[in-house]
Protein backbone atom coordinates (compact mmCIF):
# COMPACT_ATOMS: atom_id res chain seq x y z
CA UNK A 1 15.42 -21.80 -121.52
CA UNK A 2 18.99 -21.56 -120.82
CA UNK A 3 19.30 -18.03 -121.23
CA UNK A 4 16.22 -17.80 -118.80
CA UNK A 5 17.70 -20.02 -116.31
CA UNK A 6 21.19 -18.01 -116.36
CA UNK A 7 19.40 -14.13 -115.78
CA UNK A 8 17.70 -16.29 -112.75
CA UNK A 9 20.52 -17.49 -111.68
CA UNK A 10 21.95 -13.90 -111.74
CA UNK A 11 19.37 -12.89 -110.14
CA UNK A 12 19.79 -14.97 -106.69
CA UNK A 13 23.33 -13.78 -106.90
CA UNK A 14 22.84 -10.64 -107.20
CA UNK A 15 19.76 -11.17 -104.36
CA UNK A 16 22.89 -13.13 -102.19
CA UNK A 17 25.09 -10.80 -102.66
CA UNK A 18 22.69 -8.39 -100.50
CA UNK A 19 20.88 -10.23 -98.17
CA UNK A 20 24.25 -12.30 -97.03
CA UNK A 21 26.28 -9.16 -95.88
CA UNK A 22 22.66 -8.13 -94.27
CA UNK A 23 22.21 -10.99 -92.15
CA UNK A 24 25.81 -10.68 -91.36
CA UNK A 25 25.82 -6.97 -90.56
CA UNK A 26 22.27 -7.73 -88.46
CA UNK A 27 23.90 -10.53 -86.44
CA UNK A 28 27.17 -8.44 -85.72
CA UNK A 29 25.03 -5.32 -84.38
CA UNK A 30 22.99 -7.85 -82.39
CA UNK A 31 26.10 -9.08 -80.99
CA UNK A 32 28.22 -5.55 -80.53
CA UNK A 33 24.09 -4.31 -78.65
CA UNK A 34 24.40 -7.49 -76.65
CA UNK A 35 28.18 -7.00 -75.70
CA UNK A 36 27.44 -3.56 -74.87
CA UNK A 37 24.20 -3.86 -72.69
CA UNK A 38 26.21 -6.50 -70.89
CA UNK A 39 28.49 -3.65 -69.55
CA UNK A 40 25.95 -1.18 -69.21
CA UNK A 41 25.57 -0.08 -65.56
CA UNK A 42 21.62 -0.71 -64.97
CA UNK A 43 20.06 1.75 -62.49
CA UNK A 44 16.93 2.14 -60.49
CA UNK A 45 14.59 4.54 -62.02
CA UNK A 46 14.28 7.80 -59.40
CA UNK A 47 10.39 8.54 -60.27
CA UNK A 48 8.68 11.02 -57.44
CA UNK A 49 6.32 10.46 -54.62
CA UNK A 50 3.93 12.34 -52.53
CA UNK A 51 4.09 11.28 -48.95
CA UNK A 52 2.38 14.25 -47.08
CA UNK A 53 -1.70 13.63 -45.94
CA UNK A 54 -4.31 13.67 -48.53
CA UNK A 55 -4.15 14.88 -52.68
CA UNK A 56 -1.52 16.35 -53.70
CA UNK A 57 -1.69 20.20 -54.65
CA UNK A 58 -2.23 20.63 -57.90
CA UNK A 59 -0.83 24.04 -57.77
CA UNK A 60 2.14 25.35 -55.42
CA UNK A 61 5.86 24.95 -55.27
CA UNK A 62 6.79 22.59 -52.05
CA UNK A 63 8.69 25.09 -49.64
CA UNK A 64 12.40 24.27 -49.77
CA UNK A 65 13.65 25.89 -47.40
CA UNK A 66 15.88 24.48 -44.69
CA UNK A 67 14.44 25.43 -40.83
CA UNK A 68 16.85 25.11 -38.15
CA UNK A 69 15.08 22.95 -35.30
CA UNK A 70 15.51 22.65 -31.64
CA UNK A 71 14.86 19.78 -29.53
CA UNK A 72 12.29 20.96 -26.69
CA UNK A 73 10.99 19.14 -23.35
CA UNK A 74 8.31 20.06 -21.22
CA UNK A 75 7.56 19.61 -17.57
CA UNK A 76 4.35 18.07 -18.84
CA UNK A 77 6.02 15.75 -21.19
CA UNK A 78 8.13 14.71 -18.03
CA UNK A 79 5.56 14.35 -15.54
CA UNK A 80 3.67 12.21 -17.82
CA UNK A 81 6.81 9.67 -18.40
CA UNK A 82 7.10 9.26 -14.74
CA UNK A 83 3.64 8.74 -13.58
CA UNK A 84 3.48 6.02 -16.44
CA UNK A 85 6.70 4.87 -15.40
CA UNK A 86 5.53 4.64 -11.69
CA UNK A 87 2.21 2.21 -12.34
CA UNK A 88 4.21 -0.65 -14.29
CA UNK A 89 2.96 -3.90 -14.40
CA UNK A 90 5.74 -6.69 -14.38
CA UNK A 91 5.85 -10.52 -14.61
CA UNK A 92 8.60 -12.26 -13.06
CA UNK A 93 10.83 -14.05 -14.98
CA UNK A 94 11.87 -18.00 -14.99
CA UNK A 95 14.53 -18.81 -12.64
CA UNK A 96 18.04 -18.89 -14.50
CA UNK A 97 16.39 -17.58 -18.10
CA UNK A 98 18.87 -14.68 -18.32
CA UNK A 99 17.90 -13.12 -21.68
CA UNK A 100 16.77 -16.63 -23.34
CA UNK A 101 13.36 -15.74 -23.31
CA UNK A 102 13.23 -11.80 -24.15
CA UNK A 103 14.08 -8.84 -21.76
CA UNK A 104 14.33 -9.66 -18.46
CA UNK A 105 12.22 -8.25 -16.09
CA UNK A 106 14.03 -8.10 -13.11
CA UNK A 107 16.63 -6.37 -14.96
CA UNK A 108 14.10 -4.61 -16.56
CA UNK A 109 12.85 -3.07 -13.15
CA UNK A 110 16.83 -1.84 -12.42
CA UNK A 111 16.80 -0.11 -15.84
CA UNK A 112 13.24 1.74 -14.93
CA UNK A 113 14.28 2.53 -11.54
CA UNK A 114 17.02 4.35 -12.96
CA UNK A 115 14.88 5.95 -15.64
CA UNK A 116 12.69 7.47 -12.81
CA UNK A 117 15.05 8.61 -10.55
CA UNK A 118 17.66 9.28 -11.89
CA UNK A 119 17.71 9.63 -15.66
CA UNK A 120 17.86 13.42 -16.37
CA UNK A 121 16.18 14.27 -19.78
CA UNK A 122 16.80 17.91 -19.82
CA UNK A 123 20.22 17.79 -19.55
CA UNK A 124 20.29 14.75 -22.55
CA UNK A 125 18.05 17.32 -24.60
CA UNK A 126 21.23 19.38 -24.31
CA UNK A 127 23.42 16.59 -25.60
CA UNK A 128 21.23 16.26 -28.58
CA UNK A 129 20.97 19.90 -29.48
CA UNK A 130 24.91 20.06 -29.32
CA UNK A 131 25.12 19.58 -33.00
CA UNK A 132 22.45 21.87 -35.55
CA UNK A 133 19.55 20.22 -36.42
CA UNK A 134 17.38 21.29 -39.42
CA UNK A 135 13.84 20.42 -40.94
CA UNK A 136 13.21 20.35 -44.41
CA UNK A 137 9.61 19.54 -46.25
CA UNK A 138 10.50 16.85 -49.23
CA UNK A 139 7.59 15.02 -51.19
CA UNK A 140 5.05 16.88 -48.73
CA UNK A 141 6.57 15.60 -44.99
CA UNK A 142 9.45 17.11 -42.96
CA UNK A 143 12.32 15.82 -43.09
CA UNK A 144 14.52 15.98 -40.12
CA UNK A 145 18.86 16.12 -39.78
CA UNK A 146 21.93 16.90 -38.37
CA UNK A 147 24.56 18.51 -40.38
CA UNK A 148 28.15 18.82 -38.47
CA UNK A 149 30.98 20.86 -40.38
CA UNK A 150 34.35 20.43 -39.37
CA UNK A 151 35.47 23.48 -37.24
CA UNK A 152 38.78 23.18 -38.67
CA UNK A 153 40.13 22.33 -42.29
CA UNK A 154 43.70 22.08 -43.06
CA UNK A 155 45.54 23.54 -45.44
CA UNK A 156 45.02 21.25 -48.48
CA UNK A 157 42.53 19.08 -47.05
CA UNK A 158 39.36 18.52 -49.43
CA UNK A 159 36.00 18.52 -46.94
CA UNK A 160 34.40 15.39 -47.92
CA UNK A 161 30.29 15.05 -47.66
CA UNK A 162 28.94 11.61 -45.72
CA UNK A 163 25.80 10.96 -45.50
CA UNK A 164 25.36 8.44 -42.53
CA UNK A 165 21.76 6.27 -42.42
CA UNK A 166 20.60 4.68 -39.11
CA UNK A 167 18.17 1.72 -38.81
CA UNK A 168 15.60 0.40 -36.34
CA UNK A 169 15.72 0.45 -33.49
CA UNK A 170 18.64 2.97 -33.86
CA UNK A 171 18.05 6.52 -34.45
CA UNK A 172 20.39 9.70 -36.10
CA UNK A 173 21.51 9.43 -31.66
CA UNK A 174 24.16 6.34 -32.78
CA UNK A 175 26.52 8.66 -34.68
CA UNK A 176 26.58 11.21 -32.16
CA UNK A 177 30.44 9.82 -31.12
CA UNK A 178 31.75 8.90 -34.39
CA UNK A 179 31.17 12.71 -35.66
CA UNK A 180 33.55 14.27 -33.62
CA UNK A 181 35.97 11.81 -35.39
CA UNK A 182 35.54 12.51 -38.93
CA UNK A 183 34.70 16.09 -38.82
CA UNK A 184 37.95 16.61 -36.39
CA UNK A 185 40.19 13.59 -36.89
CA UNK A 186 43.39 15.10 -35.70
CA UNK A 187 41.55 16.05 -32.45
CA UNK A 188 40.97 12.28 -31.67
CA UNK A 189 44.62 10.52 -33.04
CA UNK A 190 43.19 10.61 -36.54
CA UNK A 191 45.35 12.70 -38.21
CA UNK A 192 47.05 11.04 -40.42
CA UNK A 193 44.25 10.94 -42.78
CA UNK A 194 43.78 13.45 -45.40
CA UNK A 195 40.54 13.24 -45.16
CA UNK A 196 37.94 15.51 -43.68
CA UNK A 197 34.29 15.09 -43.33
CA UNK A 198 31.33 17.34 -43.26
CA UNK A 199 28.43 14.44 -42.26
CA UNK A 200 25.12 14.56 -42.23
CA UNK A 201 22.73 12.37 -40.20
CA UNK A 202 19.00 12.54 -41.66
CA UNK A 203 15.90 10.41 -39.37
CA UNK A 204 14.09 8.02 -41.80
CA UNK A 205 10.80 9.13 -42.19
CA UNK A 206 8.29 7.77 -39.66
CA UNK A 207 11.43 7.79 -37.26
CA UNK A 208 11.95 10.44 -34.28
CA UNK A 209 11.74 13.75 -35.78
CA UNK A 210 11.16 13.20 -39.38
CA UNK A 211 7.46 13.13 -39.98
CA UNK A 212 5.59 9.69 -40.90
CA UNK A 213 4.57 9.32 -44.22
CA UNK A 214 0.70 9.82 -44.61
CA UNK A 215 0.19 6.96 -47.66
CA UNK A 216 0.89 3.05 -47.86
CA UNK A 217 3.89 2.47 -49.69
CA UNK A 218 6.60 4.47 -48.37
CA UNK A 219 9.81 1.89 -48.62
CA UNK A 220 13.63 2.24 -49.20
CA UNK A 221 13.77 3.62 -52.68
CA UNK A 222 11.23 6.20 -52.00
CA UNK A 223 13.74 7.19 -48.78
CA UNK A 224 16.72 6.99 -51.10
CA UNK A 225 15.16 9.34 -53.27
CA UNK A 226 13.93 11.64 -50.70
CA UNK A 227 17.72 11.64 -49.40
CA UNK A 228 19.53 12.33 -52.82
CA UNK A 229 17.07 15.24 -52.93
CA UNK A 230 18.06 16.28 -49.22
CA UNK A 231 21.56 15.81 -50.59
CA UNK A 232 21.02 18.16 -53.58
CA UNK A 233 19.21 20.63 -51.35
CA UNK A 234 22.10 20.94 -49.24
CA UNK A 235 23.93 22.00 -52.62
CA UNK A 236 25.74 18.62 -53.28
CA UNK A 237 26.34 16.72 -56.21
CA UNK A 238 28.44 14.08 -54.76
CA UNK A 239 28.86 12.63 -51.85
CA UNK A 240 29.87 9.76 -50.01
CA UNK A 241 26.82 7.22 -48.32
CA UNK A 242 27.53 5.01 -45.69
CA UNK A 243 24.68 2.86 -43.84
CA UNK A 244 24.13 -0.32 -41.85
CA UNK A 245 20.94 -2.21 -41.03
CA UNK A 246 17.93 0.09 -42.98
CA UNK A 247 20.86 2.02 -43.43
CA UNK A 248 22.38 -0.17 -45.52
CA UNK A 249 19.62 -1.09 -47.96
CA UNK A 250 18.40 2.41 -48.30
CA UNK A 251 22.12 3.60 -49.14
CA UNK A 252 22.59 0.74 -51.72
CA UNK A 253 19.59 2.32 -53.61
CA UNK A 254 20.90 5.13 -54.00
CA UNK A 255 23.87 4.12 -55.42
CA UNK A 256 22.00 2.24 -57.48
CA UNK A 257 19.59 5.13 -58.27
CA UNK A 258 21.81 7.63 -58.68
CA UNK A 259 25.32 6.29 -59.22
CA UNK A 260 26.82 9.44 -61.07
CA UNK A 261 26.43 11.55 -57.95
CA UNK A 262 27.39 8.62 -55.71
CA UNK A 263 31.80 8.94 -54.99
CA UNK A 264 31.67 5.94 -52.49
CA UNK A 265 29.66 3.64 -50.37
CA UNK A 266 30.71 2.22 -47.33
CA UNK A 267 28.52 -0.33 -45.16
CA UNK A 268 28.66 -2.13 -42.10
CA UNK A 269 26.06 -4.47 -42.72
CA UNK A 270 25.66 -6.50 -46.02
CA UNK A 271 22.63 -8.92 -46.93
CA UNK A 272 23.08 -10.53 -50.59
CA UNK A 273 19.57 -12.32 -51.34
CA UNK A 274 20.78 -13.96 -54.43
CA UNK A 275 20.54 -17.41 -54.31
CA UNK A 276 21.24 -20.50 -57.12
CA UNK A 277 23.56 -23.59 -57.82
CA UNK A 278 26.57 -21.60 -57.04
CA UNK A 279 25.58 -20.14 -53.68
CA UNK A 280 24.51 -23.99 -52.68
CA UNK A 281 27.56 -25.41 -53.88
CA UNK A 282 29.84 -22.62 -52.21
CA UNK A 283 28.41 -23.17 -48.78
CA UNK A 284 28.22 -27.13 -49.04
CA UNK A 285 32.01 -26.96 -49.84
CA UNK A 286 32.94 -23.99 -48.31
CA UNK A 287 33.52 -25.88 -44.51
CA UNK A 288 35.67 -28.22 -46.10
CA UNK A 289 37.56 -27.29 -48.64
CA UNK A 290 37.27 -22.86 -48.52
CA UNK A 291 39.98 -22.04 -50.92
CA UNK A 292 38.09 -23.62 -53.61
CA UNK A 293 35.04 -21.91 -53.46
CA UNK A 294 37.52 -18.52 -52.28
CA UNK A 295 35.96 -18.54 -48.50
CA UNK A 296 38.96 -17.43 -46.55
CA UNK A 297 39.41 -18.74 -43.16
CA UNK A 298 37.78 -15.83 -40.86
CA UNK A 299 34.82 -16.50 -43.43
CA UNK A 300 34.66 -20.16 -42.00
CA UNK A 301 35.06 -19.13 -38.76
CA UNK A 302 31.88 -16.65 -38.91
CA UNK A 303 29.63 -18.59 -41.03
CA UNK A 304 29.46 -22.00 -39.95
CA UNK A 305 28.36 -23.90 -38.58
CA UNK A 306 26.02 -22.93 -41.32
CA UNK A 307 22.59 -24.02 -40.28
CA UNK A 308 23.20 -22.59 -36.46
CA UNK A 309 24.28 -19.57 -37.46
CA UNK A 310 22.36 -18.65 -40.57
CA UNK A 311 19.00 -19.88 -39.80
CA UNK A 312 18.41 -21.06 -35.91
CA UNK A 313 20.37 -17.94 -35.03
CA UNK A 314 18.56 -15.72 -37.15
CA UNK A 315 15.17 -17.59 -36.84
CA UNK A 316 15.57 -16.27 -32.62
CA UNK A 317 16.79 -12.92 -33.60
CA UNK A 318 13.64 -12.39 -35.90
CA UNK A 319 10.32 -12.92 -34.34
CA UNK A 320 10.13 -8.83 -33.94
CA UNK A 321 11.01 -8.56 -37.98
CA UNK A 322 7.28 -10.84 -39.05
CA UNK A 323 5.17 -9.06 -36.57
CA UNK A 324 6.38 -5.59 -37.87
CA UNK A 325 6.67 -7.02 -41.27
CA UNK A 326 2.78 -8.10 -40.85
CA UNK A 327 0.75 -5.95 -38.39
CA UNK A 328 2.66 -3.76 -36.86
CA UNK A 329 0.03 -1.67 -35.73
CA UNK A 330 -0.89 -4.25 -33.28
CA UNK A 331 2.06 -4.68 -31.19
CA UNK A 332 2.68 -0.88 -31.91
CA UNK A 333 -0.14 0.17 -30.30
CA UNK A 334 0.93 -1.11 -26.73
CA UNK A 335 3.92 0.30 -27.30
CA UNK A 336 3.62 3.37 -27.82
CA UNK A 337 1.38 3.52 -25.04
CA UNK A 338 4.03 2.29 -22.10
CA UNK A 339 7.13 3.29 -22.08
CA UNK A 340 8.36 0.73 -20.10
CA UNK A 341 7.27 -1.97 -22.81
CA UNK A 342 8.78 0.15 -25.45
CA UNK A 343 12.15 0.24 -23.62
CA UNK A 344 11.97 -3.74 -23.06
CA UNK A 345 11.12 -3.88 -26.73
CA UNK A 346 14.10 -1.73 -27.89
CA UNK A 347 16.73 -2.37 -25.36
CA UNK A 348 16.74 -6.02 -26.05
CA UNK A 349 17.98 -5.96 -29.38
CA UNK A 350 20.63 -3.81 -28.11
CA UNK A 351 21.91 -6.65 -25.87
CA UNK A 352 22.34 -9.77 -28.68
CA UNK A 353 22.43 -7.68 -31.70
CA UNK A 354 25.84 -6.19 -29.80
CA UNK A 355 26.95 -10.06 -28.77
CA UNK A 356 25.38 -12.98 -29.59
CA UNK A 357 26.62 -14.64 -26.00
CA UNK A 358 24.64 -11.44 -24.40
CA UNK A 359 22.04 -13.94 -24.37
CA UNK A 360 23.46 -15.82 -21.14
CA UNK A 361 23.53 -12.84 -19.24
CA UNK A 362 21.09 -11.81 -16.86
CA UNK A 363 21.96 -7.65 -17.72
CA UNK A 364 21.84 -8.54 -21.38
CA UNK A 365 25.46 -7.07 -20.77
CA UNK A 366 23.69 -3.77 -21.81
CA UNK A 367 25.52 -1.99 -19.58
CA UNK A 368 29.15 -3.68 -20.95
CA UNK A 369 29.07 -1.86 -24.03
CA UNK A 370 26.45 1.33 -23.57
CA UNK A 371 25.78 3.29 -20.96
CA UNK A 372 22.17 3.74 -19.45
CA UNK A 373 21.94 7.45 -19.94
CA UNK A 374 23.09 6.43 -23.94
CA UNK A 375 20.53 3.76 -24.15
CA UNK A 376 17.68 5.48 -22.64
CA UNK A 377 18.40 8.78 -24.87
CA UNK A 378 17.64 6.16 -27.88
CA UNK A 379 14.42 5.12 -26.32
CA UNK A 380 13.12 8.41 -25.24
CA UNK A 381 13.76 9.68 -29.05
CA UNK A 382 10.86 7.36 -30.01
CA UNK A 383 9.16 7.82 -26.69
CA UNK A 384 8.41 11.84 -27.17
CA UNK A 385 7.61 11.42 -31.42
CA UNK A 386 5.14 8.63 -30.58
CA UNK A 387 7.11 7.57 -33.32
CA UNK A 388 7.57 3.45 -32.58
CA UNK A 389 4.17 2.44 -34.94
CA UNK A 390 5.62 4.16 -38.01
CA UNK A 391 8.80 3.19 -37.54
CA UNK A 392 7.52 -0.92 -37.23
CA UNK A 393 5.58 -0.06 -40.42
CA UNK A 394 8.90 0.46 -42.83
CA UNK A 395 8.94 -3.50 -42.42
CA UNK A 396 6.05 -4.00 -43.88
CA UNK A 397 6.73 -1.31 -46.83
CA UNK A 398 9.79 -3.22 -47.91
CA UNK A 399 9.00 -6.92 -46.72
CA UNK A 400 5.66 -7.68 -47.77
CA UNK A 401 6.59 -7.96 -51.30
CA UNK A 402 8.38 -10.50 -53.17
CA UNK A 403 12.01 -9.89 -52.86
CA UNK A 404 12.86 -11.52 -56.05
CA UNK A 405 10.06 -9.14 -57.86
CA UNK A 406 11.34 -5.39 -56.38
CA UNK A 407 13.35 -2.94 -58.45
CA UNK A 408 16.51 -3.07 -56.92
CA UNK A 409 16.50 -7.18 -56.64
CA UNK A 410 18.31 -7.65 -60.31
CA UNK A 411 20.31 -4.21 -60.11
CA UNK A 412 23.90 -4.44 -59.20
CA UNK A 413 25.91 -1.47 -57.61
CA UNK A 414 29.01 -0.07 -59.14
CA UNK A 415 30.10 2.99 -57.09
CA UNK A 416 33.23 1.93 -55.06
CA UNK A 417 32.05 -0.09 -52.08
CA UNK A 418 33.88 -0.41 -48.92
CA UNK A 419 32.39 -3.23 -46.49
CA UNK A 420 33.08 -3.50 -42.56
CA UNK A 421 32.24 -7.00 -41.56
CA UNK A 422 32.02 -6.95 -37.61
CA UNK A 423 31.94 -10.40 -35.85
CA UNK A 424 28.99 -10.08 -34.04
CA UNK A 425 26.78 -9.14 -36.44
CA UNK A 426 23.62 -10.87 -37.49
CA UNK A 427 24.85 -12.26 -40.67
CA UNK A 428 28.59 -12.23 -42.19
CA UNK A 429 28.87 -12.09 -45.89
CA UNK A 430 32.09 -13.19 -47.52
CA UNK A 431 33.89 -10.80 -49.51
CA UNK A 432 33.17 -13.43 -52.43
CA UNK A 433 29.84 -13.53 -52.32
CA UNK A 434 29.29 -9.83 -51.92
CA UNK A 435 30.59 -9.52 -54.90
CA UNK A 436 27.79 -11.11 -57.14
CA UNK A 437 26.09 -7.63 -56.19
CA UNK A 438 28.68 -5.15 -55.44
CA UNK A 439 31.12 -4.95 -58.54
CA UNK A 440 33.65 -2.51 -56.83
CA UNK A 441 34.33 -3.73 -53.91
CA UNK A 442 37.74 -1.06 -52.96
CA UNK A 443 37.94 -2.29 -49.61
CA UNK A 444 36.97 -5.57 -46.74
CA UNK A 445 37.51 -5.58 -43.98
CA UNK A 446 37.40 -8.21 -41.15
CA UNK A 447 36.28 -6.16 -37.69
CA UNK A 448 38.41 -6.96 -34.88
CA UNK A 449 35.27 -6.80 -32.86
CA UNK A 450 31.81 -5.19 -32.78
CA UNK A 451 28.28 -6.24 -33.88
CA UNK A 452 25.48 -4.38 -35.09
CA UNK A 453 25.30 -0.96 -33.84
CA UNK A 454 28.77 -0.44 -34.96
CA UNK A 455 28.97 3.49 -34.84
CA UNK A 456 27.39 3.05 -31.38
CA UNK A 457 29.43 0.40 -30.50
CA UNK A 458 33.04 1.15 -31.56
CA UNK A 459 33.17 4.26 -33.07
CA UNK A 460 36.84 4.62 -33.69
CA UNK A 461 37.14 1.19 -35.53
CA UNK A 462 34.36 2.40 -37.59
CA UNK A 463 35.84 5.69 -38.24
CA UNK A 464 39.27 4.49 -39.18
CA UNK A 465 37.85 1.92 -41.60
CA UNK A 466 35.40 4.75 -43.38
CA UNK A 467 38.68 6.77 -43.55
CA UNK A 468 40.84 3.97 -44.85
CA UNK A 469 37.93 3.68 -47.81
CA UNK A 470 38.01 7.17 -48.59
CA UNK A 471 41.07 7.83 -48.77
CA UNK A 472 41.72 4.63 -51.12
CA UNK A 473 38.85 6.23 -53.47
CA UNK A 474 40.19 9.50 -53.78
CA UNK A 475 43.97 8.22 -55.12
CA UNK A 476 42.05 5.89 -57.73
């Protein structure tokens, strides 16, 4: 018995001496995968759509080609815009209501008159076609953009490519006067930037010239996608994004789809959906005591007080957002049928989107910041492409889900992010809690002024800042 019970006990030793360093080694690699995945940059799978009408060929290339495009008018087209704009229907509006309750409509009759009689399409058809537009079929639909090269390069200068993404009710029209100053920055008191750009402005799908998608589901990652393919098309494999409002979102997923062919993103519009503990106990002290929490002082300034300007604000600036995030075909309908609706529908977000104290104005103060010919040029973009219903209907693509449950919700993004935070916009996001999603932020910036169309709005500011950003991610 007790030479049995010592080759047993030699046995579990022996059995010890393997599992032990085992375990050991299968804990460590557990750890070192753990330690590792925690660093890993997670991305948004890129996947492939078909967006054009019915099946999708079994058989066939898709034509790549790129087709230069003209923008065309027509004496018909014309004739048709003023005999609609001629039998308007309009209901007066309460004494002293300014812009409190929507557009007004005695203003509203000043901005039509003007439209009929002396708004000159033709020669803003002109404007339009002063840079080169192109069509391109991606995923089975056109795809329409600008693409501006810089006339002149210096000696030594690296031409940078920027893709810039409008939003609604904006068009690929809102960059037409920040071009001229990245493309030719020394022209406009720019030069001391070594930067050049060569930018190209693409139309969301379902907005003015690119063509509507055909099938249910189109949303931002299946535009980001479609653009990184534009952007390879064009012969590019990196580039520089920058985006606000759709803009914005659509931009972030690519950087978060693509992030090796992303050099920089810079945005003028951030929304950070994360919430928790944290969040709660950042804004519940952050009016009190900000350094804690790291608010800085412009941060308190331009987000509180919180509930007023977070949700009653926001709550009056987004009636259009659950109608088009709902049925937009409804409201779209009428729309697209009267151009004078469509232009009351637009127009007033351009009023207290650009200032929030807009509202108190009986012009909107439209005319403060824009000028008619500018606005109208907007308008008529979704006027001619009967284009208003499928642009409403991107709301519902992205909004009608779960936020919390999308692809992109849990993804951070790690390209170098530059963020312009202009007063007047809808929503300010502090630097701090931007960063729970972006986790390069290489430049903030506090806006002197502007709100949300800010290439529209103040082109130069916005300029400089996409400059200053570049230029910081090119010495890193």
């Amino acid at each position: 018995e007790s030479i049995l019970s010592r080759i047993r006990s030699f046995e579990y030793s022996q059995k010890n001496a393997v599992l032990v360093p085992a375990a050991a080694l299968g804990v460590g690699g557990m750890l070192v995968y753990w330690l590792r995945s925690r660093h890993e940059i997670k991305t948004i799978e890129m996947g492939d759509g078909w967006w054009g009408s019915g099946e999708r060929p079994l058989k066939g290339k898709e034509d790549e080609s790129i087709r230069p495009f003209k923008i065309e008018t027509s004496d018909k087209e014309i004739e048709d815009l003023h005999r609609r704009l001629e039998q308007a229907r309009y209901a007066p509006p309460l004494e002293g209501a300014a812009f409190h309750y929507g557009f007004n409509s005695n203003y509203l009759q000043k901005v039509v008159a003007y439209w009929r009689n002396q708004f000159n399409w033709r020669k803003q058809v002109e404007v339009l076609n002063k840079y080169p537009h192109f069509h391109t079929t991606i995923e089975g639909i056109n795809i329409h953009f600008i693409h501006v090269k810089p006339s002149y390069v210096p000696h030594g200068r690296a031409v940078q490519p920027l893709l810039m993404v409008h939003g609604w009710p904006g068009s690929f029209y809102e960059f037409y006067k920040i071009i001229p100053l990245l493309t030719e920055p020394a022209k406009h008191g720019l030069n001391e930037s070594e930067v050049v750009f060569e930018v190209i402005c693409p139309s969301i799908p379902g907005y003015g010239f690119s063509e509507a998608p055909h099938q249910k589901g189109f949303d931002t990652i299946a535009t980001a996608r479609i653009f990184h393919k534009l952007m390879n098309r064009l012969g590019f494999e990196e580039y520089y994004l920058q985006g606000g409002d759709w803009g914005s979102q659509i931009t972030i997923n690519m950087a978060q789809m693509l992030p090796q062919s992303v050099k920089g993103l810079h945005l003028n519009l951030v929304f950070i959906n994360r919430r928790g503990l944290r969040r709660m106990i950042s804004v519940m002290l952050g009016a009190y005591v900000p350094w804690l929490v790291g608010l800085t002082g412009e941060d308190v300034r331009r987000t509180y007080p919180f509930i007023q300007k977070n949700i009653y604000d926001l709550l009056r600036e987004s009636g259009y957002l659950h109608i088009q995030a709902t049925k937009p075909d409804t409201a779209g309908c009428g729309l697209n049928d009267s151009p004078v609706g469509l232009a009351a529908y637009i127009l007033e977000k351009f009023s207290t989107w650009t200032d929030k104290s807009f509202l108190h104005k009986d012009d909107g103060g439209l005319e403060s910041k824009y000028s008619l010919d500018e606005l109208l040029t907007n308008v008529m973009i979704y006027w001619v492409t009967s284009s208003i219903v499928s642009s409403m209907r991107f709301y519902k693509e992205n909004i009608s889900k779960d936020p919390g449950l999308t692809a992109h919700a849990r993804v951070g993004v790690y390209v170098p992010t530059g963020i312009a935070a202009f007063p007047q916009e809808l929503a300010h996001t502090p630097h701090v809690w931007a960063k729970d999603v972006f986790k390069n932020i290489v430049t903030y910036s506090y806006m002197p002024r502007g709100g949300h169309f800010a290439a529209f709005e103040e082109p130069k500011l916005l300029a400089q800042d996409i400059i200053h950003f570049v230029r910081k991610v090119e010495k890193l």
